[in-house]
N, C-alpha and C. Protein backbone atom coordinates (compact mmCIF):
# COMPACT_ATOMS: atom_id res chain seq x y z
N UNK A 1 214.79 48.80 77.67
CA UNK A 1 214.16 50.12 77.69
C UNK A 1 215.12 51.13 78.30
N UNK A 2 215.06 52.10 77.64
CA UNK A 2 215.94 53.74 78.39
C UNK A 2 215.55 53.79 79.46
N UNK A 3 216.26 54.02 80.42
CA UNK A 3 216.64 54.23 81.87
C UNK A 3 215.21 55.25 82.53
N UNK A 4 215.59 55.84 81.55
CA UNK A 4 214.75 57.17 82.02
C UNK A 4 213.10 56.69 81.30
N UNK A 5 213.19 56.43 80.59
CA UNK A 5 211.85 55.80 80.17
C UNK A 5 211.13 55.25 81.08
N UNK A 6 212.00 54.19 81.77
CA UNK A 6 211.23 53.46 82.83
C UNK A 6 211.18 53.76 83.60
N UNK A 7 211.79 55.21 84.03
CA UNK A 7 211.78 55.39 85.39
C UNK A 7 210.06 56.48 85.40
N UNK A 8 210.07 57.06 84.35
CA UNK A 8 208.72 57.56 84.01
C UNK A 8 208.00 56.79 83.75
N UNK A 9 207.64 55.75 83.20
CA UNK A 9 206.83 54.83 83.10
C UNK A 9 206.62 54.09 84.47
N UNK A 10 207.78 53.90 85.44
CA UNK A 10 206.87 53.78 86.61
C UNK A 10 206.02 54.49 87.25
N UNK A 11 206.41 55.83 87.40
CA UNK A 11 205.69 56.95 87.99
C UNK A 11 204.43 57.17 87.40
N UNK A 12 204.49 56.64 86.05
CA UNK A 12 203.17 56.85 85.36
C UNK A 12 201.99 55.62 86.09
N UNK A 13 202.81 54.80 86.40
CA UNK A 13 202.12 53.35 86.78
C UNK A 13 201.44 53.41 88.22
N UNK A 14 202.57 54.11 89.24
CA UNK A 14 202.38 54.78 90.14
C UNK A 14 200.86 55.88 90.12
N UNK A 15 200.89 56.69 89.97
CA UNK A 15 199.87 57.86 89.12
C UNK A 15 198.10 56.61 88.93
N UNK A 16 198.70 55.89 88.41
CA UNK A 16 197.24 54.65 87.92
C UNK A 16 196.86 54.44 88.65
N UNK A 17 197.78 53.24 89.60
CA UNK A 17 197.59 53.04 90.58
C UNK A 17 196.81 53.36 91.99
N UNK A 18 197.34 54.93 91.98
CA UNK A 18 196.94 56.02 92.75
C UNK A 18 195.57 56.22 92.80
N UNK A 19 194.79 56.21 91.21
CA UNK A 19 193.86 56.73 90.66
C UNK A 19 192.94 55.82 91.25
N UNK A 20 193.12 54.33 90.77
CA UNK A 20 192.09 53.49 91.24
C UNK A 20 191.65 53.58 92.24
N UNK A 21 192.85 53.37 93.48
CA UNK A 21 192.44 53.11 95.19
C UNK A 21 191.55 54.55 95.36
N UNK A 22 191.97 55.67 94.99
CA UNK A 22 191.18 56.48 95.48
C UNK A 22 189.61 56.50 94.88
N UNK A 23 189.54 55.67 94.07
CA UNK A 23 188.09 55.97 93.05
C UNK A 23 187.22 55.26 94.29
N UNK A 24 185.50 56.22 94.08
CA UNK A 24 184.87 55.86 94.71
C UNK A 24 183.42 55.44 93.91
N UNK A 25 182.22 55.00 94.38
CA UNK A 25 180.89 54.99 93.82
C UNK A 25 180.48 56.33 93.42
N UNK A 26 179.90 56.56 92.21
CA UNK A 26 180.00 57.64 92.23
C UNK A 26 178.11 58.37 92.59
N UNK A 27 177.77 57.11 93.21
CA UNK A 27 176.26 57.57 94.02
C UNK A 27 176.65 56.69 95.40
N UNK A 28 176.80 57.53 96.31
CA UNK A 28 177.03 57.06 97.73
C UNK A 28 176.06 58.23 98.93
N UNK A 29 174.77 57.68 98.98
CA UNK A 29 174.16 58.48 99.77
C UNK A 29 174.16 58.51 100.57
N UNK A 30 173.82 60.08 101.69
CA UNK A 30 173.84 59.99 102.87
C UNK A 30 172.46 59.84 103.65
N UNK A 31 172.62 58.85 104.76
CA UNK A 31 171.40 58.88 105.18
C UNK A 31 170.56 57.98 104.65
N UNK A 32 169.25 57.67 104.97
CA UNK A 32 168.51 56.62 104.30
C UNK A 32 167.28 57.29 103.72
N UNK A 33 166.90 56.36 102.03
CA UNK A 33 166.65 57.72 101.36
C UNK A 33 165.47 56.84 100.64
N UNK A 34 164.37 57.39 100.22
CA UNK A 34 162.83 56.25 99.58
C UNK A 34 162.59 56.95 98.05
N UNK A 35 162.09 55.88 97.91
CA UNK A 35 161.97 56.58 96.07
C UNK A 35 163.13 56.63 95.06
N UNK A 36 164.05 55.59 95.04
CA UNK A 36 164.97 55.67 94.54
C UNK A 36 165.31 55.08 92.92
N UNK A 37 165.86 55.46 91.92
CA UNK A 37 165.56 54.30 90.92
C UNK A 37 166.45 53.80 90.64
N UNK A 38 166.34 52.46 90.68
CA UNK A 38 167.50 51.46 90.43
C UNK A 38 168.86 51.57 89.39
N UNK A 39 168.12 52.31 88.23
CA UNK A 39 169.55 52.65 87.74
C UNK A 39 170.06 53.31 88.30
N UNK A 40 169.82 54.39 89.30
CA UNK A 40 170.84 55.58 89.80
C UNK A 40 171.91 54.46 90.68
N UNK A 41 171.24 54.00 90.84
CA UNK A 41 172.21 52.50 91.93
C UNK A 41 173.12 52.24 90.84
N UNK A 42 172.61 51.21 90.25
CA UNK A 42 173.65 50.60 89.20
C UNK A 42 174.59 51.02 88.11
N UNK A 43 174.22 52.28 88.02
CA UNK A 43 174.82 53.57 87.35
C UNK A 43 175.76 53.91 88.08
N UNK A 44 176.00 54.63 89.76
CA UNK A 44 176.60 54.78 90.69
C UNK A 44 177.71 54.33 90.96
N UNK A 45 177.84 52.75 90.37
CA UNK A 45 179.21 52.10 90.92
C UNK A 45 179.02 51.16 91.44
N UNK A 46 177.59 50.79 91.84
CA UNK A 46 176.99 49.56 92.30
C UNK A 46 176.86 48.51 91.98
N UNK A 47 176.98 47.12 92.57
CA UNK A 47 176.86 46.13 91.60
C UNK A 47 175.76 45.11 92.48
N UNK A 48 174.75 44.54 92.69
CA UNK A 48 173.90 43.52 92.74
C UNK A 48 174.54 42.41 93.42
N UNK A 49 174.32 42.10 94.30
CA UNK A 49 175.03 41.37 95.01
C UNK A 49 173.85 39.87 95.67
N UNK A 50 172.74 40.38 95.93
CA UNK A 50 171.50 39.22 96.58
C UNK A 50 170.79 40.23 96.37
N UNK A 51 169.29 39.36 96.12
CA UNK A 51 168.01 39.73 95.75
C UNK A 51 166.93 38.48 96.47
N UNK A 52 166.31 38.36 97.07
CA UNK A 52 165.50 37.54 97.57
C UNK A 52 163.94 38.07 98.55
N UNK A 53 162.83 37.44 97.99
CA UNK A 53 161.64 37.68 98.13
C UNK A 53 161.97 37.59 100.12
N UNK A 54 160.97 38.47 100.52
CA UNK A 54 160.72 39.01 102.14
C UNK A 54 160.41 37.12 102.77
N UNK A 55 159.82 36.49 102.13
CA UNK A 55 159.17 35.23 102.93
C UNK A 55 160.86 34.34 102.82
N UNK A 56 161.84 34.70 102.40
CA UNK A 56 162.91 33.83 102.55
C UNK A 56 164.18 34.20 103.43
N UNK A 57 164.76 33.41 104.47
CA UNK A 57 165.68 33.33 105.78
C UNK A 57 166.93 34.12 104.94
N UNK A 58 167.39 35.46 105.65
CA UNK A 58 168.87 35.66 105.20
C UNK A 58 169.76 34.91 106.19
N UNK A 59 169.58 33.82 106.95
CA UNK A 59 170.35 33.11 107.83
C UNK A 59 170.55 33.70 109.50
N UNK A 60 170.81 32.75 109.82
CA UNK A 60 170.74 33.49 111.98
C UNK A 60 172.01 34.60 111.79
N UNK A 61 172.95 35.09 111.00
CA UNK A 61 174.11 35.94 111.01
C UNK A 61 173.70 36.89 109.98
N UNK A 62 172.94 36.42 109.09
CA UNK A 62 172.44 37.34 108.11
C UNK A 62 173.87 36.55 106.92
N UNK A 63 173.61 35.36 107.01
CA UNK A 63 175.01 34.85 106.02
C UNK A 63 174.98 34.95 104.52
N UNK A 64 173.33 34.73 104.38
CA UNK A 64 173.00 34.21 102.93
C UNK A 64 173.17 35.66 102.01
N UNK A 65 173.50 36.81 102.38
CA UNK A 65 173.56 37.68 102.36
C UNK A 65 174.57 38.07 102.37
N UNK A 66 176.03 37.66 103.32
CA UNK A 66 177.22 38.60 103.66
C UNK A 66 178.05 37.67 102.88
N UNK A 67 178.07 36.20 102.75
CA UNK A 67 178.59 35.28 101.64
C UNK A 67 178.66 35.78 100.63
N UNK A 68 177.81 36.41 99.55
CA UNK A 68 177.66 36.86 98.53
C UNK A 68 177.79 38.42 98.27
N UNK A 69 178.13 39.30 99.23
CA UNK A 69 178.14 40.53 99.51
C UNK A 69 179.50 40.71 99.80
N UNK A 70 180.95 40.90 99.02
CA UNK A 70 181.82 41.16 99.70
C UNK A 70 182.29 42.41 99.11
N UNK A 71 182.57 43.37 99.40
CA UNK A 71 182.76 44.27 99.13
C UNK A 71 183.41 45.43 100.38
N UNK A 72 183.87 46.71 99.67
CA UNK A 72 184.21 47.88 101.32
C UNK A 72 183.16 48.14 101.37
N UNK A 73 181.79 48.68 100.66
CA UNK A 73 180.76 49.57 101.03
C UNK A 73 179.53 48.42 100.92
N UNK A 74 178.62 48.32 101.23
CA UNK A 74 177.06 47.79 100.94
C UNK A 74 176.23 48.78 101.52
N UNK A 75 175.14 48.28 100.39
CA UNK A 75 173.89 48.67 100.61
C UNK A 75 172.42 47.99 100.36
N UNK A 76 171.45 48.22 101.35
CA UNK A 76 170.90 47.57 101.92
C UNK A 76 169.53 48.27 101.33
N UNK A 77 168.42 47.42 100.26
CA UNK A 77 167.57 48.41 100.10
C UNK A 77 165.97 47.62 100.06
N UNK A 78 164.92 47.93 99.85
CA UNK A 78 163.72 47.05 99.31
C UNK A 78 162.97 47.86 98.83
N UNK A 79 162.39 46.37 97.72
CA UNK A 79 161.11 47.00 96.64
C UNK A 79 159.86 46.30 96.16
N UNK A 80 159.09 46.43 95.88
CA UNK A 80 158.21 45.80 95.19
C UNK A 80 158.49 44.80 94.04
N UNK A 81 158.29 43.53 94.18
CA UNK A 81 159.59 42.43 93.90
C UNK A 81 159.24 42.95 92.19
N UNK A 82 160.25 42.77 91.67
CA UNK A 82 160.60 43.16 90.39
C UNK A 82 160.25 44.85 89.94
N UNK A 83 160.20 45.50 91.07
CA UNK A 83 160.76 46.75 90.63
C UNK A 83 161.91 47.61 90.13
N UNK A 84 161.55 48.58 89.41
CA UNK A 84 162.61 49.48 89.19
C UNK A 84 162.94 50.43 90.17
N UNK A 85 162.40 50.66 91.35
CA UNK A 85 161.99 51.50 92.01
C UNK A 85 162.55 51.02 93.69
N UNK A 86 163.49 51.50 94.50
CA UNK A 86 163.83 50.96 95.55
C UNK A 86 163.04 51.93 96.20
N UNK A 87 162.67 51.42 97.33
CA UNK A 87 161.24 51.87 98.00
C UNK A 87 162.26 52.83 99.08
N UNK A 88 163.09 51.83 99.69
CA UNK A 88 163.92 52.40 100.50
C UNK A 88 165.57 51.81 100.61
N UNK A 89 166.57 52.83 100.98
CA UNK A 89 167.81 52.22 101.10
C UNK A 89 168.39 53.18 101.99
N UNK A 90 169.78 52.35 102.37
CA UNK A 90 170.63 53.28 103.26
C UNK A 90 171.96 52.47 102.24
N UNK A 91 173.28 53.20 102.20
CA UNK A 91 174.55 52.90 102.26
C UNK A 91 175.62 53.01 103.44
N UNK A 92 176.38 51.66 103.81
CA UNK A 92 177.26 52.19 104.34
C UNK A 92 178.93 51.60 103.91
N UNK A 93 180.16 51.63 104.81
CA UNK A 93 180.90 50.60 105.27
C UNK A 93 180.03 48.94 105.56
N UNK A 94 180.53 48.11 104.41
CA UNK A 94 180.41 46.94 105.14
C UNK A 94 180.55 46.68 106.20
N UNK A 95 181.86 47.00 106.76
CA UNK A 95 182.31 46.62 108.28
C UNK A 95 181.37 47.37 109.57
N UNK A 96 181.22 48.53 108.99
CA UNK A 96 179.94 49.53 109.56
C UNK A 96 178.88 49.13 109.80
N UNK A 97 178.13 48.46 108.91
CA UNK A 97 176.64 47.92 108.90
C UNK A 97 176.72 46.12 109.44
N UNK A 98 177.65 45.63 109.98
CA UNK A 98 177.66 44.22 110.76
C UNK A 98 178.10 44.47 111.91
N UNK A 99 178.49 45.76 112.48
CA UNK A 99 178.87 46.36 114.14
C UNK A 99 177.85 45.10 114.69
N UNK A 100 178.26 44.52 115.93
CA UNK A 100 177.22 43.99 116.68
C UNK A 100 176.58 44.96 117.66
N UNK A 101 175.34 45.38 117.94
CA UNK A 101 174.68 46.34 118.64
C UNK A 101 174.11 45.28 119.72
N UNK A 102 173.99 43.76 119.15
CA UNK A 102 172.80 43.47 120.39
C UNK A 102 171.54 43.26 120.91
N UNK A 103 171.05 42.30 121.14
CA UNK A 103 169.57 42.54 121.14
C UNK A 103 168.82 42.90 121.96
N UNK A 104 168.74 44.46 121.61
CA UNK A 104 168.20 45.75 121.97
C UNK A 104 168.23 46.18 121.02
N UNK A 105 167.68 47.37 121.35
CA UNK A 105 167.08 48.48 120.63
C UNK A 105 168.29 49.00 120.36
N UNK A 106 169.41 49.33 120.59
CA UNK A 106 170.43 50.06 120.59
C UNK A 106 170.60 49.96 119.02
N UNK A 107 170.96 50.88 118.86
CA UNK A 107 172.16 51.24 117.32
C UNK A 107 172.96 52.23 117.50
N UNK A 108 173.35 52.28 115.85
CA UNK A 108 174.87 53.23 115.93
C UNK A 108 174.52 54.05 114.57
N UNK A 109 175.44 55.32 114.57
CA UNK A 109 175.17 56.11 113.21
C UNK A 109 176.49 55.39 112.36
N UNK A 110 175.82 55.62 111.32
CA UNK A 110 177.36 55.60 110.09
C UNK A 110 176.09 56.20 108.56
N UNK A 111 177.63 57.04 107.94
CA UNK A 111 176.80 57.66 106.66
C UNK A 111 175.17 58.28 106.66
N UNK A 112 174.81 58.63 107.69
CA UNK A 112 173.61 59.42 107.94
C UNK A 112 172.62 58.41 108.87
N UNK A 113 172.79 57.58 108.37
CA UNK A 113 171.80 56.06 109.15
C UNK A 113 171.88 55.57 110.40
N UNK A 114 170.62 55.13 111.39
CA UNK A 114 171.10 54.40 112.44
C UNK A 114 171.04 53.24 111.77
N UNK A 115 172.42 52.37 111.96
CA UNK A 115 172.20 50.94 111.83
C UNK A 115 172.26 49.79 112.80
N UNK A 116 171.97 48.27 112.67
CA UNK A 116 171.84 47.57 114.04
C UNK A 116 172.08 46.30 113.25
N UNK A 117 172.58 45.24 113.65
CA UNK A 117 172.81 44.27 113.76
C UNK A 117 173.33 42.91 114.57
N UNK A 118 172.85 41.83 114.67
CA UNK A 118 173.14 40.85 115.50
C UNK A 118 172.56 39.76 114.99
N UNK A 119 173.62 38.59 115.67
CA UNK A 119 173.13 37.58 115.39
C UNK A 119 171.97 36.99 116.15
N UNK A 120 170.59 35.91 114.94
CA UNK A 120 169.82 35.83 115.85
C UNK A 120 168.99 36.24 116.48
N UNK A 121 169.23 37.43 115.65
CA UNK A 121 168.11 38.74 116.05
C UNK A 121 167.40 39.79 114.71
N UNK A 122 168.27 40.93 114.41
CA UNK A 122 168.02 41.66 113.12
C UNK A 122 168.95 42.57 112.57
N UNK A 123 168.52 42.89 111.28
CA UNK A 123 169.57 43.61 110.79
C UNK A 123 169.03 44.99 110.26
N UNK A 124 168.99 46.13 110.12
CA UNK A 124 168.48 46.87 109.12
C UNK A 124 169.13 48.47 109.80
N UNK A 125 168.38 49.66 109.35
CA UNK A 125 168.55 51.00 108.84
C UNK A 125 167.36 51.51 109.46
N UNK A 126 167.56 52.73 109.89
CA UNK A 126 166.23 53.74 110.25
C UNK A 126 166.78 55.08 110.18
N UNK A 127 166.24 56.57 109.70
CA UNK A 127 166.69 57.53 109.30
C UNK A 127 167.20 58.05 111.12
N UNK A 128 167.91 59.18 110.71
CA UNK A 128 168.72 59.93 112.36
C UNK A 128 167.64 59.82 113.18
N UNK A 129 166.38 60.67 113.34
CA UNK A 129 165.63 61.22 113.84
C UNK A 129 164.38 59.83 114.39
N UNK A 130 164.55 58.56 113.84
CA UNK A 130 163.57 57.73 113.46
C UNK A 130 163.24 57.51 115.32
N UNK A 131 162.83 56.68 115.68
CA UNK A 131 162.37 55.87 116.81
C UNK A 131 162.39 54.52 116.54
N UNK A 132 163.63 54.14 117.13
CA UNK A 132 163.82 52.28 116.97
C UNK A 132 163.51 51.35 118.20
N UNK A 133 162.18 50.60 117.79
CA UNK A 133 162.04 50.01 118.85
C UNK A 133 162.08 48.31 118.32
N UNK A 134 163.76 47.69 118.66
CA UNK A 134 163.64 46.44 118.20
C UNK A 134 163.58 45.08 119.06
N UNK A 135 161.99 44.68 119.06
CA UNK A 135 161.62 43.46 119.42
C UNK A 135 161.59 42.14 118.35
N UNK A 136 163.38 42.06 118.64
CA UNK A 136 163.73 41.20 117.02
C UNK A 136 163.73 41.96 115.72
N UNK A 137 162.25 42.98 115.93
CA UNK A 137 162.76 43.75 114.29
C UNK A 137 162.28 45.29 114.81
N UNK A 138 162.15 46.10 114.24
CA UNK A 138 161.83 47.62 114.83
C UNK A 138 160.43 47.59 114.19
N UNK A 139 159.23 47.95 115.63
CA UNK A 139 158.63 48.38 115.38
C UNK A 139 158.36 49.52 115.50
N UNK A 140 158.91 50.17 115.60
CA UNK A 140 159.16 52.11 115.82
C UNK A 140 158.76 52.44 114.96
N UNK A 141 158.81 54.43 115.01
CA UNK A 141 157.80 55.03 114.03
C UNK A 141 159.37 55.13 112.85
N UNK A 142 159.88 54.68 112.04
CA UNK A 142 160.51 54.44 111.18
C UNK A 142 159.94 54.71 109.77
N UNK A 143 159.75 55.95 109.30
CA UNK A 143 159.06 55.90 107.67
C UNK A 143 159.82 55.75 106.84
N UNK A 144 161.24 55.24 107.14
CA UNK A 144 162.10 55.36 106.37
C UNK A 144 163.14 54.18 107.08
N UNK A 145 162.88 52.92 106.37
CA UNK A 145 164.32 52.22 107.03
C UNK A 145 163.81 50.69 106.58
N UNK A 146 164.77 49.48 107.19
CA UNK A 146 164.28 48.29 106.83
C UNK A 146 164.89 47.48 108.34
N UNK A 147 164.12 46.28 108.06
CA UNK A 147 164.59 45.36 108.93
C UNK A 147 164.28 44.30 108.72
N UNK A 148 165.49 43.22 108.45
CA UNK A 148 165.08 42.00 108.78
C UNK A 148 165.75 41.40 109.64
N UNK A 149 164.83 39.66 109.72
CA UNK A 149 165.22 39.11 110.98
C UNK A 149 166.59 38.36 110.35
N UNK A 150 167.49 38.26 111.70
CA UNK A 150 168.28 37.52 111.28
C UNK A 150 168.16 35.68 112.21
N UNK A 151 167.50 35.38 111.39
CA UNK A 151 167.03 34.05 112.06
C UNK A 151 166.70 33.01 110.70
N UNK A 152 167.29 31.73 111.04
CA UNK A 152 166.79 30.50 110.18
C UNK A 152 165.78 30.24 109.41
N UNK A 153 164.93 30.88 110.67
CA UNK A 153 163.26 30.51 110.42
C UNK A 153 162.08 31.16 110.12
N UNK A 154 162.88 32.45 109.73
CA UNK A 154 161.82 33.30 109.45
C UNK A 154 162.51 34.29 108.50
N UNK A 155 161.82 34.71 107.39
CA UNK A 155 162.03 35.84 106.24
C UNK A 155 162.10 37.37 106.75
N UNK A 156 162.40 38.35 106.03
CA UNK A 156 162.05 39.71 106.52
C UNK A 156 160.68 40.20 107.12
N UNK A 157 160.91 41.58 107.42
CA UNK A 157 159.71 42.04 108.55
C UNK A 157 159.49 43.55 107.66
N UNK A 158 160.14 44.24 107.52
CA UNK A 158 159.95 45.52 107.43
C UNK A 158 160.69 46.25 106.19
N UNK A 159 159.69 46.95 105.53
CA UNK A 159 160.68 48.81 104.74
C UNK A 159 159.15 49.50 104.95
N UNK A 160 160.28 50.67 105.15
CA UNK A 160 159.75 51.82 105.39
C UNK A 160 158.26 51.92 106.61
N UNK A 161 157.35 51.53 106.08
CA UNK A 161 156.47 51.70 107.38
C UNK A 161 155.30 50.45 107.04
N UNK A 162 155.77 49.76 106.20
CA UNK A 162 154.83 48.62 105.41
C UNK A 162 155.72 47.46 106.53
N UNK A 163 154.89 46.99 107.53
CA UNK A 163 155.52 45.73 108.23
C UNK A 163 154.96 44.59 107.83
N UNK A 164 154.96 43.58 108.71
CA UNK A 164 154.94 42.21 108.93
C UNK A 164 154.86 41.57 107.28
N UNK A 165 155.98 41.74 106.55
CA UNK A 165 156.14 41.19 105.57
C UNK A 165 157.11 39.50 105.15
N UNK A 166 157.20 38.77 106.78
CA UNK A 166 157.86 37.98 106.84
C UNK A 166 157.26 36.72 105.55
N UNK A 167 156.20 36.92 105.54
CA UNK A 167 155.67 35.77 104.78
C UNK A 167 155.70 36.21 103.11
N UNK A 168 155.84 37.45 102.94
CA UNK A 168 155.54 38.35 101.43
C UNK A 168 156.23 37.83 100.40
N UNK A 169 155.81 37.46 99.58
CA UNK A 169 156.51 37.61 97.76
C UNK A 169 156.23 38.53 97.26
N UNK A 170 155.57 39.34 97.85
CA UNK A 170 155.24 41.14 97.35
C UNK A 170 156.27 42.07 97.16
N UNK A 171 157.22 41.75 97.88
CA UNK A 171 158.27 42.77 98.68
C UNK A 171 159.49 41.59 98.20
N UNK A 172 160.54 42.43 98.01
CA UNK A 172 162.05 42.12 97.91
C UNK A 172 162.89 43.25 98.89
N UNK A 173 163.52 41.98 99.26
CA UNK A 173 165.30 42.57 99.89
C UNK A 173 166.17 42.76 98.57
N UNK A 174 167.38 44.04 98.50
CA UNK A 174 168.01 44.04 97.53
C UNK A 174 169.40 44.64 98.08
N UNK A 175 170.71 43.64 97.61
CA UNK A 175 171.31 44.18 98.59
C UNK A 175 172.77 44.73 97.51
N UNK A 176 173.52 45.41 97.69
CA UNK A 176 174.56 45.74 96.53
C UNK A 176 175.40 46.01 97.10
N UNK A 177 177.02 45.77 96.47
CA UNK A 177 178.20 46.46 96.78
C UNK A 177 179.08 47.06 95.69
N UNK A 178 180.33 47.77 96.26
CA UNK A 178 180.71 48.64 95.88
C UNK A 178 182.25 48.75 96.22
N UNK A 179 183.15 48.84 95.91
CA UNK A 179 185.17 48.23 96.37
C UNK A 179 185.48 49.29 95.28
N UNK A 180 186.16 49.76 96.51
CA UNK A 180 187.53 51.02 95.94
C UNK A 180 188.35 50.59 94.52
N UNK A 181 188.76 49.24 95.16
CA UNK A 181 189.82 48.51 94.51
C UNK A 181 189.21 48.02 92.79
N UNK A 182 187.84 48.13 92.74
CA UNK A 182 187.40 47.32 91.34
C UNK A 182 186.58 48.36 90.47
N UNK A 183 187.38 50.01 90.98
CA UNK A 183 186.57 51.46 89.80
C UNK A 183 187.14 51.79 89.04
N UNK A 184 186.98 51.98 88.49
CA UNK A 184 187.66 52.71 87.51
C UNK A 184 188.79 53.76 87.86
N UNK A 185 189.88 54.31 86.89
CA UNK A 185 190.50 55.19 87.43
C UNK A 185 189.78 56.29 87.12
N UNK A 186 190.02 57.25 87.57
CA UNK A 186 189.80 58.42 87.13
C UNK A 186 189.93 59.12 86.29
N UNK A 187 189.41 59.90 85.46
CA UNK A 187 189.80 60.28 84.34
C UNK A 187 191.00 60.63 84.50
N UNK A 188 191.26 62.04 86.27
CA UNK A 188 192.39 62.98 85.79
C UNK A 188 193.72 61.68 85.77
N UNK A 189 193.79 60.67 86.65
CA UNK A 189 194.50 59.75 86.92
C UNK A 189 195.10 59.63 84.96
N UNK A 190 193.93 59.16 84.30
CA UNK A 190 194.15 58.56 82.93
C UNK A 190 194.96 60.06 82.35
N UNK A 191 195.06 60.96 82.53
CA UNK A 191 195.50 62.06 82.00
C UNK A 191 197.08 62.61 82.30
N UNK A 192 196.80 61.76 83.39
CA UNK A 192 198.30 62.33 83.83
C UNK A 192 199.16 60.95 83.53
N UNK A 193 198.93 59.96 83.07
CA UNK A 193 199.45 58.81 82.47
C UNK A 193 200.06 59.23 81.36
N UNK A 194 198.50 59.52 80.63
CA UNK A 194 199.20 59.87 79.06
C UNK A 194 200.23 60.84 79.13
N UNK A 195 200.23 62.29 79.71
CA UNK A 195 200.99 63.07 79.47
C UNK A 195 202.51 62.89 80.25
N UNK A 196 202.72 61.80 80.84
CA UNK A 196 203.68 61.33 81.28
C UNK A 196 204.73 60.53 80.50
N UNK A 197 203.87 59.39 79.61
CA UNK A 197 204.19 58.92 78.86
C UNK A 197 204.75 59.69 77.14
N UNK A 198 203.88 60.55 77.14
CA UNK A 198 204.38 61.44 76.00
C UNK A 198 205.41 62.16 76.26
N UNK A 199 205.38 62.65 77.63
CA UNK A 199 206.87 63.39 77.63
C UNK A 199 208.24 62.64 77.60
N UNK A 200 207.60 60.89 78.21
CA UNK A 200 209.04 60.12 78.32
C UNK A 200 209.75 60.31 76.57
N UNK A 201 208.42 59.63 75.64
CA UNK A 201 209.05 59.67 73.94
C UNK A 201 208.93 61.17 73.51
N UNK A 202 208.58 62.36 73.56
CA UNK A 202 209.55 63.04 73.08
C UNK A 202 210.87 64.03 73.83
N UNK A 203 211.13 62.85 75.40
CA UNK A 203 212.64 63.60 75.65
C UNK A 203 213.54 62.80 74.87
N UNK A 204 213.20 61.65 74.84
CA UNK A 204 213.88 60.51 73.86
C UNK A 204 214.29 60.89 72.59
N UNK A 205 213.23 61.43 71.87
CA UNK A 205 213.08 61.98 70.04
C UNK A 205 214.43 63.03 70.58
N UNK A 206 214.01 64.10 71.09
CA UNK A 206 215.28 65.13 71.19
C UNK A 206 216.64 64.59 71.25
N UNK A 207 216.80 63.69 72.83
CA UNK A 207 218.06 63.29 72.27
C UNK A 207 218.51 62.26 71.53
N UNK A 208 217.92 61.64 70.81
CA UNK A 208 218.19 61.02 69.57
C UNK A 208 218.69 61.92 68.44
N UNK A 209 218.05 63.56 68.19
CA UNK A 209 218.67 64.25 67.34
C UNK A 209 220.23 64.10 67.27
């Protein structure tokens, strides 16, 4: 290949490259949000990661869940089991939403949400303003958030303000992720490829005249 060809054709490759890492979900909400419909999720950039009825253990770490969840972003949502309809969700940083907080009440903000997690204890979301009071799961005034336990022996507890759902097949956990690294490029990314590449073949055509 011409010198110069390839040296544009890297830069073009470069340019791609570029495009991907920066691509994001293109539904990443802030805050924790009810009434949601599942395609806007899966439409978004989202992909399905665990689904399991409220009466079943996500493990003492919340494993059965983070095993199958690998991704930069997750999100954390529940519904009325075989709904279209997520009752409630928050998004964050993966690495964000497994912070250890402790078992207390304590949490932390990320992407609009307080979130909390520990082993052995619970995991979930409550809006800024909420009142988290977690004895293992939050019973606070939370109209907006989830929690489950993170324990062996017991299934989820909570969305939104509908509790003690540890035993429920009514209710689903639904959990999804989302990686920089696996979006699409961007259009403008795809644009500046092509027109890179077209200029390499016709500086070529010219001096071939």
């Amino acid at each position: 290949m011409n010198k110069r060809l390839a040296s544009i054709a890297l830069a073009a490759a470069s340019l791609f490259a570029a495009g991907a890492a920066q691509a994001m979900p293109t539904y990443l909400p802030f805050g924790a949000q009810a009434n949601v419909s599942l395609a806007t999720v899966t439409g978004g950039g989202w992909t399905q990661c665990y689904v399991a009825t409220f009466n079943l253990t996500i493990g003492n770490s919340g494993e059965n869940v983070l095993n199958q969840c690998q991704g930069d972003y997750i999100m954390m949502a529940g519904r009325e089991t075989g709904s279209n309809t997520l009752l409630s969700l928050a998004a964050t940083t993966r690495a964000d939403s497994i912070i250890d907080t402790g078992n207390t009440s304590t949490t932390h903000v990320s992407n609009g949400a307080q979130w909390w997690y520990s082993d052995f204890w619970s995991w979930g979301f409550a809006g800024l303003n909420d009142v988290v009071r977690n004895g293992e799961c939050n019973t606070g005034a939370s109209p907006i958030g989830m929690c489950l336990h993170t324990l062996s022996f017991v299934g989820g507890y909570r969305i939104n303000d509908i509790q003690f759902l540890n035993q429920s097949t009514a209710y689903e956990k639904i959990f999804f992720v989302a990686d920089r690294s696996n979006q699409v490029p961007e259009p403008g990314s795809l644009a500046l490829v092509g027109l890179a590449l077209a200029g390499a073949a016709g500086a070529l055509r010219r001096k071939a005249r």
